[in-house]
Protein backbone atom coordinates (compact mmCIF):
# COMPACT_ATOMS: atom_id res chain seq x y z
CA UNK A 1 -16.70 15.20 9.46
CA UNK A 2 -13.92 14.68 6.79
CA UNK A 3 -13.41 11.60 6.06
CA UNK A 4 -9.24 10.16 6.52
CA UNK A 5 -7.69 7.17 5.14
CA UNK A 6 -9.30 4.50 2.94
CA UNK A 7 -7.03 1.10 3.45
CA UNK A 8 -8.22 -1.33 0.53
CA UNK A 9 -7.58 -5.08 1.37
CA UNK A 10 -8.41 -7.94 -0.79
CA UNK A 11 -7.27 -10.79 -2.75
CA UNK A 12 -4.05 -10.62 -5.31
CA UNK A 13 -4.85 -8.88 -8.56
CA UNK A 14 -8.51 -8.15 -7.64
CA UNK A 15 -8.16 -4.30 -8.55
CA UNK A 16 -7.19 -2.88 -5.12
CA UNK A 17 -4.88 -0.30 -7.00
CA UNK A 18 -6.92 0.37 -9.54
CA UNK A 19 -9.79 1.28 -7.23
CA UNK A 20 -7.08 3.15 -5.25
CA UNK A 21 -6.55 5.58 -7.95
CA UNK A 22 -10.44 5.98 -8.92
CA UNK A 23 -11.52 6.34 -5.92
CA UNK A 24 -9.09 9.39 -4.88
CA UNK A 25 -9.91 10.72 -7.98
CA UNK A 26 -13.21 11.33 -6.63
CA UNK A 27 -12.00 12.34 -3.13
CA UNK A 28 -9.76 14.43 -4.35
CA UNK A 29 -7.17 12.61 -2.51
CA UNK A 30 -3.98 11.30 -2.68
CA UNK A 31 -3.81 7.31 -4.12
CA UNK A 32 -1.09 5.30 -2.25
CA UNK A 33 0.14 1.94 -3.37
CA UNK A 34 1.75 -0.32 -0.55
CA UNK A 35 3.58 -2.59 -2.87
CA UNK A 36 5.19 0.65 -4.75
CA UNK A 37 6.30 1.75 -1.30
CA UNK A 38 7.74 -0.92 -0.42
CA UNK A 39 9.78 -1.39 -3.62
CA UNK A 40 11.11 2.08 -2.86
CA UNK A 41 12.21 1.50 0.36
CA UNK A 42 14.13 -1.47 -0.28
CA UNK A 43 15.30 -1.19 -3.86
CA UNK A 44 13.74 -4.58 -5.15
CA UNK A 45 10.72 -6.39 -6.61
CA UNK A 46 8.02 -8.04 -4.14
CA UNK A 47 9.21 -10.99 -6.34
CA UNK A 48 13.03 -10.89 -4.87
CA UNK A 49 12.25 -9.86 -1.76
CA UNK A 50 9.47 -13.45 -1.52
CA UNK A 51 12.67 -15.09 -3.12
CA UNK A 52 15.66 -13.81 -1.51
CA UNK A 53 14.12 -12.95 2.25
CA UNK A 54 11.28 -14.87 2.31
CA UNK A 55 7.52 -14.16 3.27
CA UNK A 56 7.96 -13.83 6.80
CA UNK A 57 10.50 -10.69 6.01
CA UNK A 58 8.01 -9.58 3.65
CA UNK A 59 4.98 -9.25 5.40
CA UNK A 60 7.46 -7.96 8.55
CA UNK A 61 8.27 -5.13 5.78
CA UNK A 62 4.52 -4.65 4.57
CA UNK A 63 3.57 -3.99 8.07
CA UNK A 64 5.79 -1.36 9.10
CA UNK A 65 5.66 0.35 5.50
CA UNK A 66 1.78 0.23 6.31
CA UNK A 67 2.67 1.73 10.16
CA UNK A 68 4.41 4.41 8.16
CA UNK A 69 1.92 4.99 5.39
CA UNK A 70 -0.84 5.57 7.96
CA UNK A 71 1.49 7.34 10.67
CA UNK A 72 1.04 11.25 9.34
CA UNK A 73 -2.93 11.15 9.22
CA UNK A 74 -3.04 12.62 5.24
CA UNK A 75 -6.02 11.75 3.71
CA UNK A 76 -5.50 8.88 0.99
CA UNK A 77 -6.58 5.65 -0.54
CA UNK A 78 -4.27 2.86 0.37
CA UNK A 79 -3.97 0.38 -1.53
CA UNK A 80 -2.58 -3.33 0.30
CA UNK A 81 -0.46 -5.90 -1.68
């Protein structure tokens, strides 16, 4: 069977993204970065939105980005914040 999305979860700045992109290299799948996502869809930094919104609103956001993200079944490596 063909394998579907990869969801990588982990600690802050322990590679997740940059495991992301190898390993979809060597799927030959799309690499998907929650955090970039999510600073596309509301036109500011993970920084300003923790600042100006708070984490509650954050992780609120970072679920239904996720929701989104996994909602179309493409195969890809997700990468969490």
């Amino acid at each position: 069977s063909e394998l579907g999305t990869v969801v990588l979860v982990g600690f802050m700045s322990c590679g997740k993204s940059s495991v992301a992109r190898a390993l979809s290299t060597r799927l030959g799948c799309e690499a998907v970065d929650l955090d970039d996502l999510i600073v596309a869809r509301e036109g500011q930094s993970i920084a300003e939105i923790f600042k100006t919104r708070g984490e509650s609103e954050f992780r609120g956001i970072e679920t239904e980005v996720l929701r989104e993200a996994l909602q179309d079944k493409a195969r890809r490596v997700i990468a969490t914040g």
